[in-house]
N, C-alpha and C. Protein backbone atom coordinates (compact mmCIF):
# COMPACT_ATOMS: atom_id res chain seq x y z
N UNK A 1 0.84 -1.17 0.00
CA UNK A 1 0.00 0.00 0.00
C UNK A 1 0.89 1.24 0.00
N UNK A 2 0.96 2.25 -0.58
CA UNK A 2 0.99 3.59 -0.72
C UNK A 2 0.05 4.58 -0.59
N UNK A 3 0.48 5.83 0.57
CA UNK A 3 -0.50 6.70 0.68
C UNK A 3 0.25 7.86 0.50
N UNK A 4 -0.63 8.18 -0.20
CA UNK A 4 -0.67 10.26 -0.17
C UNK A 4 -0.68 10.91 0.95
N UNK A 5 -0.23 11.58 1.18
CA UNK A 5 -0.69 12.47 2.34
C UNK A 5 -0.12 13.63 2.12
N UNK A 6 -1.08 14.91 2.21
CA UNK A 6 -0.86 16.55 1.99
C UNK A 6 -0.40 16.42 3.52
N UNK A 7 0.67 16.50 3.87
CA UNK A 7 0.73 17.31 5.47
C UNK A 7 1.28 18.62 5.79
N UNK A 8 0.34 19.04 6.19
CA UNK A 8 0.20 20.21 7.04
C UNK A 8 1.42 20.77 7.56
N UNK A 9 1.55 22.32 7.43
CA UNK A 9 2.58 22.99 7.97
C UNK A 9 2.77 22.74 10.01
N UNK A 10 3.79 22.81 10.40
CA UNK A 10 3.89 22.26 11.64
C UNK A 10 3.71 20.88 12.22
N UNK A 11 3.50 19.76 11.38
CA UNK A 11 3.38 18.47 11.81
C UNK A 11 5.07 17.40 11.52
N UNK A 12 5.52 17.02 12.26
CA UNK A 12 6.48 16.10 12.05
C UNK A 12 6.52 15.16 10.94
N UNK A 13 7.56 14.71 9.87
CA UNK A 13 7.19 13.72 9.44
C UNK A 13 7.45 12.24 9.80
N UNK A 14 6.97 12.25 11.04
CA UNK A 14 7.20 11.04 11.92
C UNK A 14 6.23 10.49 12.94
N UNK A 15 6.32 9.30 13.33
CA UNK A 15 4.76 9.06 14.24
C UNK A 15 5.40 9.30 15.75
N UNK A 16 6.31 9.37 16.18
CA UNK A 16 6.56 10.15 17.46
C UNK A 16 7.24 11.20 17.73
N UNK A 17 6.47 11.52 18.85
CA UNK A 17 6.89 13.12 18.99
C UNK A 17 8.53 13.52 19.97
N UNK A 18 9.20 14.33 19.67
CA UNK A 18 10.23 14.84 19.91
C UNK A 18 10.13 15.74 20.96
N UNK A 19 9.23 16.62 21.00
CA UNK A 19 8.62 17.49 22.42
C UNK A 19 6.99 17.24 22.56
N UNK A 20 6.68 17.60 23.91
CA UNK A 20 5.06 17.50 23.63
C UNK A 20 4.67 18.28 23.08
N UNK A 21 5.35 19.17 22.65
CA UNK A 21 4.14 20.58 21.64
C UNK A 21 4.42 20.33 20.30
N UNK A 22 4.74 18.74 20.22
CA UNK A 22 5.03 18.52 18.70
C UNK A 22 3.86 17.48 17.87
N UNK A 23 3.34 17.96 16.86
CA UNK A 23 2.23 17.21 16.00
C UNK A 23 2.79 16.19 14.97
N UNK A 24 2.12 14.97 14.54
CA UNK A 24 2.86 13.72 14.49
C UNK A 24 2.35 13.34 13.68
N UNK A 25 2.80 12.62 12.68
CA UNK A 25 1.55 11.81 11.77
C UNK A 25 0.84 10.87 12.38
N UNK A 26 0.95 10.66 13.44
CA UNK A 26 0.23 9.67 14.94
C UNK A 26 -1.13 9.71 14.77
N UNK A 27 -1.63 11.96 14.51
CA UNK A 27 -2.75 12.27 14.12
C UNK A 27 -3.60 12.27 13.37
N UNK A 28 -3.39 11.40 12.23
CA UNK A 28 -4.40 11.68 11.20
C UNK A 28 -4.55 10.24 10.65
N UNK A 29 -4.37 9.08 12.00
CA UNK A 29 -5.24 8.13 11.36
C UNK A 29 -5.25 7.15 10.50
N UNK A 30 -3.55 6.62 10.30
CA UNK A 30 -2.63 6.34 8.83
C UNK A 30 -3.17 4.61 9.84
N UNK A 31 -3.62 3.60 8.61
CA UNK A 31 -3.19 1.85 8.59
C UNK A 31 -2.24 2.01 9.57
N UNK A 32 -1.76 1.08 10.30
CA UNK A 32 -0.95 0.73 10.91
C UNK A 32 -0.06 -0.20 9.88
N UNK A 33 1.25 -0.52 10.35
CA UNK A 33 2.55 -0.55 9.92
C UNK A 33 2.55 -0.02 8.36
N UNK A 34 2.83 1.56 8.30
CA UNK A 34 3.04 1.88 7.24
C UNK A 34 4.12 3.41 7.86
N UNK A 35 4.86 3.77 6.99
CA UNK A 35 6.06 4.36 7.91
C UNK A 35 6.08 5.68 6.14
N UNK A 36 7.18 6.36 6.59
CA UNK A 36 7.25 7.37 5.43
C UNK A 36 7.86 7.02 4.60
N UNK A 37 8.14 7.39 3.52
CA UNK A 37 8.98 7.38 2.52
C UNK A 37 9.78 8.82 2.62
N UNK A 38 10.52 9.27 2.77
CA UNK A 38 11.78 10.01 3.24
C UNK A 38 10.77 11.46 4.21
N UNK A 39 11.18 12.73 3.77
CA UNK A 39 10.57 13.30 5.02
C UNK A 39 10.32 14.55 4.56
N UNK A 40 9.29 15.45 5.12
CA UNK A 40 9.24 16.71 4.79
C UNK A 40 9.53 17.50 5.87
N UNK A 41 10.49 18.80 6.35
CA UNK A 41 10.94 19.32 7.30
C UNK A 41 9.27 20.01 8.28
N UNK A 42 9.48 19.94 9.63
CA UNK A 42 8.36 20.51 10.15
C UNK A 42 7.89 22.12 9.89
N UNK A 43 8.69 22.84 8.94
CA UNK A 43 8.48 24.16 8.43
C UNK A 43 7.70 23.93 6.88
N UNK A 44 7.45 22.69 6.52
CA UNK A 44 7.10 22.52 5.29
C UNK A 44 6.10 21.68 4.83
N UNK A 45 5.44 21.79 3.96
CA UNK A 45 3.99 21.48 3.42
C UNK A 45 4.14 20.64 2.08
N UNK A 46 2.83 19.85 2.03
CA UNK A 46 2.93 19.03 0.93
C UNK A 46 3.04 17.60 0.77
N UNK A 47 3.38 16.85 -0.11
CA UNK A 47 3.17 15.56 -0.86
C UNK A 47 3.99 15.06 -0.01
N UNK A 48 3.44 13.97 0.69
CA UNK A 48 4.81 13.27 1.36
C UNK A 48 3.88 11.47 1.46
N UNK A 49 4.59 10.78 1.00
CA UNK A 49 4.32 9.26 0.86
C UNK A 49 4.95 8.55 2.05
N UNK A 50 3.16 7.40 2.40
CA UNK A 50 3.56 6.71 2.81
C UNK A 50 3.44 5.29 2.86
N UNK A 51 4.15 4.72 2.81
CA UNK A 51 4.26 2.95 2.82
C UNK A 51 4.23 1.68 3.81
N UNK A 52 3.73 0.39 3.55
CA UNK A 52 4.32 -0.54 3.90
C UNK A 52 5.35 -1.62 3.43
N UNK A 53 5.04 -1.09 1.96
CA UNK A 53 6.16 -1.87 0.83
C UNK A 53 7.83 -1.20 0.79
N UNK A 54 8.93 -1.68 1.90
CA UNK A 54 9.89 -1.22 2.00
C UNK A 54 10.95 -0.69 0.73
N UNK A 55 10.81 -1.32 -0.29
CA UNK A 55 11.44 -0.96 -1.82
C UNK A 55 10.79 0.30 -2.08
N UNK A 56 10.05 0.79 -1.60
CA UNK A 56 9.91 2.23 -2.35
C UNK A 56 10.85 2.76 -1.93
N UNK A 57 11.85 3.35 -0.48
CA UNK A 57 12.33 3.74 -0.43
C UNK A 57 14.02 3.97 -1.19
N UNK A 58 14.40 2.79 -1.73
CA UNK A 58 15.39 3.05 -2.42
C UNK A 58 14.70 3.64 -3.92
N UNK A 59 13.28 2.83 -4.38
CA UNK A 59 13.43 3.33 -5.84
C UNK A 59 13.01 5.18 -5.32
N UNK A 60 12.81 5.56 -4.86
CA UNK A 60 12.06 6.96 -4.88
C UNK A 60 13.15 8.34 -4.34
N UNK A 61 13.95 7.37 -3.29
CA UNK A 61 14.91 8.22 -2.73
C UNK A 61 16.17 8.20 -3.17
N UNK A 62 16.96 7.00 -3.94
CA UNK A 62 18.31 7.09 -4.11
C UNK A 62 18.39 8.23 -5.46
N UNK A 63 19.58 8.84 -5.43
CA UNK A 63 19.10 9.92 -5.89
C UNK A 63 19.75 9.47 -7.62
N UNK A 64 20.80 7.91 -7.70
CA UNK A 64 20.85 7.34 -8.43
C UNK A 64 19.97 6.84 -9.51
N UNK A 65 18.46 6.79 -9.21
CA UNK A 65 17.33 6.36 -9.60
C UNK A 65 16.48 7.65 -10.18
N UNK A 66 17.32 8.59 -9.45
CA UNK A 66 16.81 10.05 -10.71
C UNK A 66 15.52 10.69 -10.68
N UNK A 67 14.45 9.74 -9.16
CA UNK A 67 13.29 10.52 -9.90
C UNK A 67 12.98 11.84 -8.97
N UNK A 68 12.74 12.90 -9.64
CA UNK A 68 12.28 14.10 -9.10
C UNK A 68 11.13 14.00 -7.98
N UNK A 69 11.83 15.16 -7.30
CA UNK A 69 10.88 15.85 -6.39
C UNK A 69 10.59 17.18 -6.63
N UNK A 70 9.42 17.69 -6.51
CA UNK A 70 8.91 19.27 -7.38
C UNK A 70 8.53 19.96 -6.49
N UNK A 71 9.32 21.02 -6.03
CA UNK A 71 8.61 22.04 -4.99
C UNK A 71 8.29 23.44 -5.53
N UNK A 72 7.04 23.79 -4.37
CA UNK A 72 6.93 25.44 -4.92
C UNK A 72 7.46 26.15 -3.96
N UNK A 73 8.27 27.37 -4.03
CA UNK A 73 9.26 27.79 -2.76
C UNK A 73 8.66 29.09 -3.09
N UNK A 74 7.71 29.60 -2.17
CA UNK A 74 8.02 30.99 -2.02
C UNK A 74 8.92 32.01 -1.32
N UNK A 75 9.69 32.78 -1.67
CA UNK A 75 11.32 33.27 -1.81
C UNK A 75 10.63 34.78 -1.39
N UNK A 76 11.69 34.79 -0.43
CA UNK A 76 11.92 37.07 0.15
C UNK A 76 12.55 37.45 -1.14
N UNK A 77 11.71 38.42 -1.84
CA UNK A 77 11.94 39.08 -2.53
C UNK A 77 11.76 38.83 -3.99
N UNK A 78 12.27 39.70 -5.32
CA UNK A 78 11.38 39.05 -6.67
C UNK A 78 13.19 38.22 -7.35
N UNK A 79 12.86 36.70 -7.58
CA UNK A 79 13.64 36.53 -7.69
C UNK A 79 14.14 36.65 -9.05
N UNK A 80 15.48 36.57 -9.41
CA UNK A 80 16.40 37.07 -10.83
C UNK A 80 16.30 35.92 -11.72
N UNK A 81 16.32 36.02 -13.14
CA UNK A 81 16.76 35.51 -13.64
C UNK A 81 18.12 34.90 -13.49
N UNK A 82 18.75 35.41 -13.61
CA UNK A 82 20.36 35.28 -12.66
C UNK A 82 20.19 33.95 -11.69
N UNK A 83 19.65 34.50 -10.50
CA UNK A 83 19.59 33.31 -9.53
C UNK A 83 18.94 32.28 -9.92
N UNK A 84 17.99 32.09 -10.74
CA UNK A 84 17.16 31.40 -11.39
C UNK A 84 18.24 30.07 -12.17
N UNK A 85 19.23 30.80 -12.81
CA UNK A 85 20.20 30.15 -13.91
C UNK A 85 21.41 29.54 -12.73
N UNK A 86 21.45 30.12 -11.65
CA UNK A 86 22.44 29.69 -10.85
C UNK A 86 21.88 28.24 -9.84
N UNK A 87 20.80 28.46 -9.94
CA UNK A 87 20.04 26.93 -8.73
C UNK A 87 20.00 25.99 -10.30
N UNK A 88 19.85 26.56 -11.23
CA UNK A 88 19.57 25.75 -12.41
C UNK A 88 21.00 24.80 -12.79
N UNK A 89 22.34 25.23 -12.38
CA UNK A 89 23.28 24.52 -12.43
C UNK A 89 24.18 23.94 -11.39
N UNK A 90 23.35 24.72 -10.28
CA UNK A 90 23.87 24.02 -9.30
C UNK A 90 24.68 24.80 -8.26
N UNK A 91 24.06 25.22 -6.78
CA UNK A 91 24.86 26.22 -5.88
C UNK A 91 25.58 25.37 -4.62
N UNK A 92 26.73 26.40 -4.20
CA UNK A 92 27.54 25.45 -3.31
C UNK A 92 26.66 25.68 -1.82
N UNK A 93 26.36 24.33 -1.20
CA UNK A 93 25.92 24.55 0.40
C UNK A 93 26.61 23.63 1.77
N UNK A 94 26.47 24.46 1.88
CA UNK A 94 27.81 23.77 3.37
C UNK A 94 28.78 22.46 2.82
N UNK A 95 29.97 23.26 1.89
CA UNK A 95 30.73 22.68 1.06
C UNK A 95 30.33 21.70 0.05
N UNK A 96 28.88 21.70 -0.46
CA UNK A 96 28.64 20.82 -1.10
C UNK A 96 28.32 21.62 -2.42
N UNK A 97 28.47 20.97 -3.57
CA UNK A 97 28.11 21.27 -5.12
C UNK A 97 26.27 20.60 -5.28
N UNK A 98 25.56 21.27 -5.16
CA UNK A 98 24.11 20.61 -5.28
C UNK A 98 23.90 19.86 -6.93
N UNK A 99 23.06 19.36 -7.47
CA UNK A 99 23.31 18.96 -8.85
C UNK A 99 22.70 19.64 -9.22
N UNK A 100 22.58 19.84 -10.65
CA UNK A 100 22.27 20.53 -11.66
C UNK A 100 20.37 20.40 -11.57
N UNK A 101 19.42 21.41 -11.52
CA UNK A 101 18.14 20.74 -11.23
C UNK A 101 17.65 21.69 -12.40
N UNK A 102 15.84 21.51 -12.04
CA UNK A 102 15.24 22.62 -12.99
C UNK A 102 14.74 23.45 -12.06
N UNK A 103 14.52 24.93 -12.58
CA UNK A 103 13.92 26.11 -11.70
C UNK A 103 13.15 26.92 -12.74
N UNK A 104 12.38 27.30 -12.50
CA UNK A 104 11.21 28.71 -13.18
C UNK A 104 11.12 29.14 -12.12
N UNK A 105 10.92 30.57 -12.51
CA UNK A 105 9.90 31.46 -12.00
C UNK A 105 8.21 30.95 -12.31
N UNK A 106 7.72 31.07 -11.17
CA UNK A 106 5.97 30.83 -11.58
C UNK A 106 5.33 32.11 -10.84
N UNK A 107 4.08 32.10 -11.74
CA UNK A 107 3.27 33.04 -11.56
C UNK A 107 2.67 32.71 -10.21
N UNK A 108 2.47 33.67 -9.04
CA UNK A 108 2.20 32.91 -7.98
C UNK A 108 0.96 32.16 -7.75
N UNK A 109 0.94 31.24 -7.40
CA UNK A 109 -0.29 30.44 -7.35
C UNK A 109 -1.31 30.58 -6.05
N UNK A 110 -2.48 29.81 -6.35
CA UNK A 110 -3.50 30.22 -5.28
C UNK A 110 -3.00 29.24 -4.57
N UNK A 111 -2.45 29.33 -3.63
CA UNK A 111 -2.63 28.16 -2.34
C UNK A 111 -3.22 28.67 -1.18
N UNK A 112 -3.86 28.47 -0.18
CA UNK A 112 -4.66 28.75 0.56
C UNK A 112 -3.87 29.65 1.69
N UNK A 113 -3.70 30.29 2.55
CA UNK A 113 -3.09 30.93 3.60
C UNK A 113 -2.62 30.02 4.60
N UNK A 114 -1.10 29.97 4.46
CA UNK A 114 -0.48 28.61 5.65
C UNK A 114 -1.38 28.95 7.36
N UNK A 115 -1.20 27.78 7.56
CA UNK A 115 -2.00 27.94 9.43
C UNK A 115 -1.10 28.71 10.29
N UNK A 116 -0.35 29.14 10.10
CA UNK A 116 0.78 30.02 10.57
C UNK A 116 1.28 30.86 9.36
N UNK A 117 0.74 32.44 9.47
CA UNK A 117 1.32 32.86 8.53
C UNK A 117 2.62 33.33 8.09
N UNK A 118 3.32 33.42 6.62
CA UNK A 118 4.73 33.65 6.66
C UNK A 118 5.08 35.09 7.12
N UNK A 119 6.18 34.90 7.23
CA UNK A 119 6.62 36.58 7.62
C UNK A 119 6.33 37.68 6.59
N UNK A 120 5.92 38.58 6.83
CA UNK A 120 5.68 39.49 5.74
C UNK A 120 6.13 41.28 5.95
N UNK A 121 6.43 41.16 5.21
CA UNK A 121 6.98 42.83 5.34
C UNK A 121 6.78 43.47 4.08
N UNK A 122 5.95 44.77 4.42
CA UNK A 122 5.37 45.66 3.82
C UNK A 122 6.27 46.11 2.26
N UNK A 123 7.67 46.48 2.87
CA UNK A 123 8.94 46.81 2.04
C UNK A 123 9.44 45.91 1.05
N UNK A 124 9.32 44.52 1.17
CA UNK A 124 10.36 43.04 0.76
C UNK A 124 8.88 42.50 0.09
N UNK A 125 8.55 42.59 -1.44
CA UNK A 125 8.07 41.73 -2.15
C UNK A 125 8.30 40.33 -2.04
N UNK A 126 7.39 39.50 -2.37
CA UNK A 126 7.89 37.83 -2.56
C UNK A 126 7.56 37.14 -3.67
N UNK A 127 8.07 36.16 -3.96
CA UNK A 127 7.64 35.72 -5.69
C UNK A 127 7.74 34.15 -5.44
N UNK A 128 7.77 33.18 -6.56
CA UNK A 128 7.54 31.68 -6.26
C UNK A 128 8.13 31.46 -7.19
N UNK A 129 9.33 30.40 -7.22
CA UNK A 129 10.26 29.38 -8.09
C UNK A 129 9.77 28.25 -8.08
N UNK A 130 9.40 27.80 -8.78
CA UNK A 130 9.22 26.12 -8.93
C UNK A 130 10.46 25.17 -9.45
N UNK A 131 11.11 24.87 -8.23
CA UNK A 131 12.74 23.91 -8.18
C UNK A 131 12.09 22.29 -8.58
N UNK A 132 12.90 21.30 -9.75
CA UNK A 132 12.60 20.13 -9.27
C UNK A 132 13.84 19.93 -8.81
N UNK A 133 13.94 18.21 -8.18
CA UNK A 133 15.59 17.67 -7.77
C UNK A 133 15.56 16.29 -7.63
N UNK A 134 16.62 16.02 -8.25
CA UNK A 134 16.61 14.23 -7.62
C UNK A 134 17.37 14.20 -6.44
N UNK A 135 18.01 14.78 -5.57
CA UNK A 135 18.44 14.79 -4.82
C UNK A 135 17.51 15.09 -3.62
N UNK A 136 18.14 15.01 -1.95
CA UNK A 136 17.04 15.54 -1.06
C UNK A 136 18.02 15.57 0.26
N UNK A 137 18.79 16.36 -0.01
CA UNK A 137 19.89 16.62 1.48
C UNK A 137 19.05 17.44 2.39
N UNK A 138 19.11 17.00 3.29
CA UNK A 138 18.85 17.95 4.35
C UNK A 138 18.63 19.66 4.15
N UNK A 139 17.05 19.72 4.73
CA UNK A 139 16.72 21.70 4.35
C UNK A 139 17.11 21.49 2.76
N UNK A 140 17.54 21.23 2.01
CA UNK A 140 18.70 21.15 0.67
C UNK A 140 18.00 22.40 -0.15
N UNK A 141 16.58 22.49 -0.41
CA UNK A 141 15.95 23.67 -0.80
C UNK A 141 15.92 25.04 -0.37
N UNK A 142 15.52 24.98 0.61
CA UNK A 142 15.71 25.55 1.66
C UNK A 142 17.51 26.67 1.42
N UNK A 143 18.28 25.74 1.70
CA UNK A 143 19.46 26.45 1.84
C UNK A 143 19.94 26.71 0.04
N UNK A 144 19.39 26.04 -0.82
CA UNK A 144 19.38 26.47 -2.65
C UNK A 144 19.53 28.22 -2.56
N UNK A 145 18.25 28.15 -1.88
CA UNK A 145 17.36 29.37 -2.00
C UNK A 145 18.15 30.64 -1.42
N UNK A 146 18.77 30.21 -0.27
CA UNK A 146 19.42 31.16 0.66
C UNK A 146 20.46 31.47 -0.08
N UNK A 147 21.37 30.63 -1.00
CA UNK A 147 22.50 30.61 -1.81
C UNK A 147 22.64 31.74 -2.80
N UNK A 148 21.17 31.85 -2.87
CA UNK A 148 21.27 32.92 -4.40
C UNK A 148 20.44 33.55 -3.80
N UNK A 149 20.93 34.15 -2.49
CA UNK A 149 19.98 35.16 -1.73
C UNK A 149 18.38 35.61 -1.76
N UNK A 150 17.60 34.36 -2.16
CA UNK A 150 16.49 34.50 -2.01
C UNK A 150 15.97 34.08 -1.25
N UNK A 151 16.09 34.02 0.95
CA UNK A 151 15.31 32.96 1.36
C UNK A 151 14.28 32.58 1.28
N UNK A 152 13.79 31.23 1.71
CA UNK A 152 12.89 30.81 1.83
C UNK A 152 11.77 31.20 2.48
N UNK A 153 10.77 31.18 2.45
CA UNK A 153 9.54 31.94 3.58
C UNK A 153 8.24 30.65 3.37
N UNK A 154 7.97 29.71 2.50
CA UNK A 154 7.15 28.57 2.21
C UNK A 154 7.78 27.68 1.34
N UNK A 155 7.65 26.76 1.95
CA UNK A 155 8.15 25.67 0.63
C UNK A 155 6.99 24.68 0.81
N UNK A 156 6.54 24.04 -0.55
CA UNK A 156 5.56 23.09 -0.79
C UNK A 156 5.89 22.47 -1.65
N UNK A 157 6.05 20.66 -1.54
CA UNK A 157 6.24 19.79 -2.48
C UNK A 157 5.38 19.71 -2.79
N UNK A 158 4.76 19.37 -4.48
CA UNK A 158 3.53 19.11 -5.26
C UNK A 158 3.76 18.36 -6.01
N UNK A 159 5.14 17.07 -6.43
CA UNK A 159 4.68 16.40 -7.11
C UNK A 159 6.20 15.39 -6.61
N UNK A 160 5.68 14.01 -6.62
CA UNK A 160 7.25 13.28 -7.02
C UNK A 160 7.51 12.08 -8.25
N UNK A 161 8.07 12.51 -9.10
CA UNK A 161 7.70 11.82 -10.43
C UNK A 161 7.03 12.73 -11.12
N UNK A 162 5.79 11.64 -11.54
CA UNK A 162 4.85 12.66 -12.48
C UNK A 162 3.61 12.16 -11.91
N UNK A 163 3.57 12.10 -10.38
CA UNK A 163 2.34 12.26 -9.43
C UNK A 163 2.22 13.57 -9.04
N UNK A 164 1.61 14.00 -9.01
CA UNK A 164 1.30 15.48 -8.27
C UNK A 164 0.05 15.84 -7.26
N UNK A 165 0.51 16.28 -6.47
CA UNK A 165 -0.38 16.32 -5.11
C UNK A 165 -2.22 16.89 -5.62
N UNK A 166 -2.06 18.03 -6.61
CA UNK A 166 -3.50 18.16 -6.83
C UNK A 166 -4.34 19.18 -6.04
N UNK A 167 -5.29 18.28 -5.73
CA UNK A 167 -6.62 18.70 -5.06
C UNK A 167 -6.67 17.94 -3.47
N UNK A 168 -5.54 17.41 -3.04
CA UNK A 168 -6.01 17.06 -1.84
C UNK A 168 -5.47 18.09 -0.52
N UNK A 169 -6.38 18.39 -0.08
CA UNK A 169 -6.13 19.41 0.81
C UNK A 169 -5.37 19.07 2.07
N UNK A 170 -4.39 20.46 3.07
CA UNK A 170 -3.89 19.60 3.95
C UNK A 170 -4.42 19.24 4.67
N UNK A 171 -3.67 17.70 4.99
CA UNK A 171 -4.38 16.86 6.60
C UNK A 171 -4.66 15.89 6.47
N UNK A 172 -5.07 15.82 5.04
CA UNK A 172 -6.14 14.67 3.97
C UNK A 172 -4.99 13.55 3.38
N UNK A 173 -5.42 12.39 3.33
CA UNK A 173 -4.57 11.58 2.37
C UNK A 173 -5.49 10.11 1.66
N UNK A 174 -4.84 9.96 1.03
CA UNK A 174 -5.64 8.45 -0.27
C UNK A 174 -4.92 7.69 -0.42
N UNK A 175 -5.11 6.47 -0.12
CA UNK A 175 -4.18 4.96 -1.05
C UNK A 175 -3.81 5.52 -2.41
N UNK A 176 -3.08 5.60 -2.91
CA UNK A 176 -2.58 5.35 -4.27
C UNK A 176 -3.24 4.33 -5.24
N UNK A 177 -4.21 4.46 -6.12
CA UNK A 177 -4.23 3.24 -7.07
C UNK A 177 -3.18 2.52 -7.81
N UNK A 178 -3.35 1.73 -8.78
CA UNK A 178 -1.96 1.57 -9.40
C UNK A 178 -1.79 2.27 -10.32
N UNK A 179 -2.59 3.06 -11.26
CA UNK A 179 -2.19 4.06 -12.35
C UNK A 179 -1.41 5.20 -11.53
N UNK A 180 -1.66 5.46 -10.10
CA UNK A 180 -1.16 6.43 -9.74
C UNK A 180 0.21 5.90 -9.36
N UNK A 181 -0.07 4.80 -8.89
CA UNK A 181 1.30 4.62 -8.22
C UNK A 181 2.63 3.86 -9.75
N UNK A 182 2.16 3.98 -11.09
CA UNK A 182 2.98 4.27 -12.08
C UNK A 182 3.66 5.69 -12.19
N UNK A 183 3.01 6.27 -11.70
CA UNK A 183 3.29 7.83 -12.14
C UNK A 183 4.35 8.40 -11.25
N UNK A 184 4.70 7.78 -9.96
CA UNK A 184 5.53 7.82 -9.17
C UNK A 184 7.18 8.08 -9.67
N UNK A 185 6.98 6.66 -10.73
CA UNK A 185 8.15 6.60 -10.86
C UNK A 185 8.90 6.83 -12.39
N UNK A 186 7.71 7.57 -13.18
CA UNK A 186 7.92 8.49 -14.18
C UNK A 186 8.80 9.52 -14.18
């Protein structure tokens, strides 16, 4: 079995908690023995899979196996073409060479108002890059972003492969059929 799950800004991607003021996927009700497929940081929103079939995790995560992960990052400030071409070949982060990924600028999209809103300042415009990556280091987006001085202020995964999260709202999640769960690994 494979599940979808949109999770929610502030929830762990893990079933136990680290402090008590910490929210868990404990909450929302998942089959029992089914565990994640890699992780989304507790500052971050979106598509995150989960399993009981242990082989997903190498085909989905080794970064040998190539298949993308697609986030929407909304970024302090309007970001450059420039920086745009620089995440596009690849920026250095805590001595590391990231690989070569894809980035646009996107027109900003409707997503609903996070449950905690981002920081906002009157002065500092914000805009939205849509990064993919086969890779998934630690924050790794996150610190892309900071590289070519655009931080981060939202990040949302929306697709891995050529599944894409859609219409399911956060909190919510679905078994995977099998047409969907082809698309995974597209």
């Amino acid at each position: 079995m494979i599940i979808v799950f949109h999770k929610p800004y502030n929830v762990l991607s893990q079933f136990t908690k680290e402090k008590p003021e910490h929210y868990t996927l404990a909450k929302f009700g998942f089959p029992k023995d089914i565990y994640p497929i890699g992780r989304l940081d507790l500052d971050s929103e979106g598509l995150l899979l989960l399993s009981d079939e242990k082989e997903w995790n190498d085909k989905l995560l080794n970064p040998l196996n190539t298949h993308e992960k697609t986030y929407h990052v909304q970024v302090e400030g309007i970001a450059t073409e420039q920086a745009i071409e620089k995440l596009r070949k690849g920026v250095s982060i805590q001595g590391y060479k990231t690989k070569p990924c894809k980035a646009i600028l996107l027109n900003e999209p409707d997503y609903p108002p996070r449950s905690v809103p981002i920081r906002f300042r009157k002065s500092i415009p914000t805009s939205w890059i849509e990064i993919s990556l086969v890779e998934g280091k630690n924050r790794q987006v996150r610190r892309m972003t900071a590289a070519v001085e655009f931080p981060t202020l939202r990040l949302i995964r929306v697709a891995i492969g050529k599944f894409q999260l859609r219409n399911l709202s956060p909190g919510k999640w679905k078994e995977l059929n099998a047409n969907e769960r082809k698309l995974l690994l597209l």
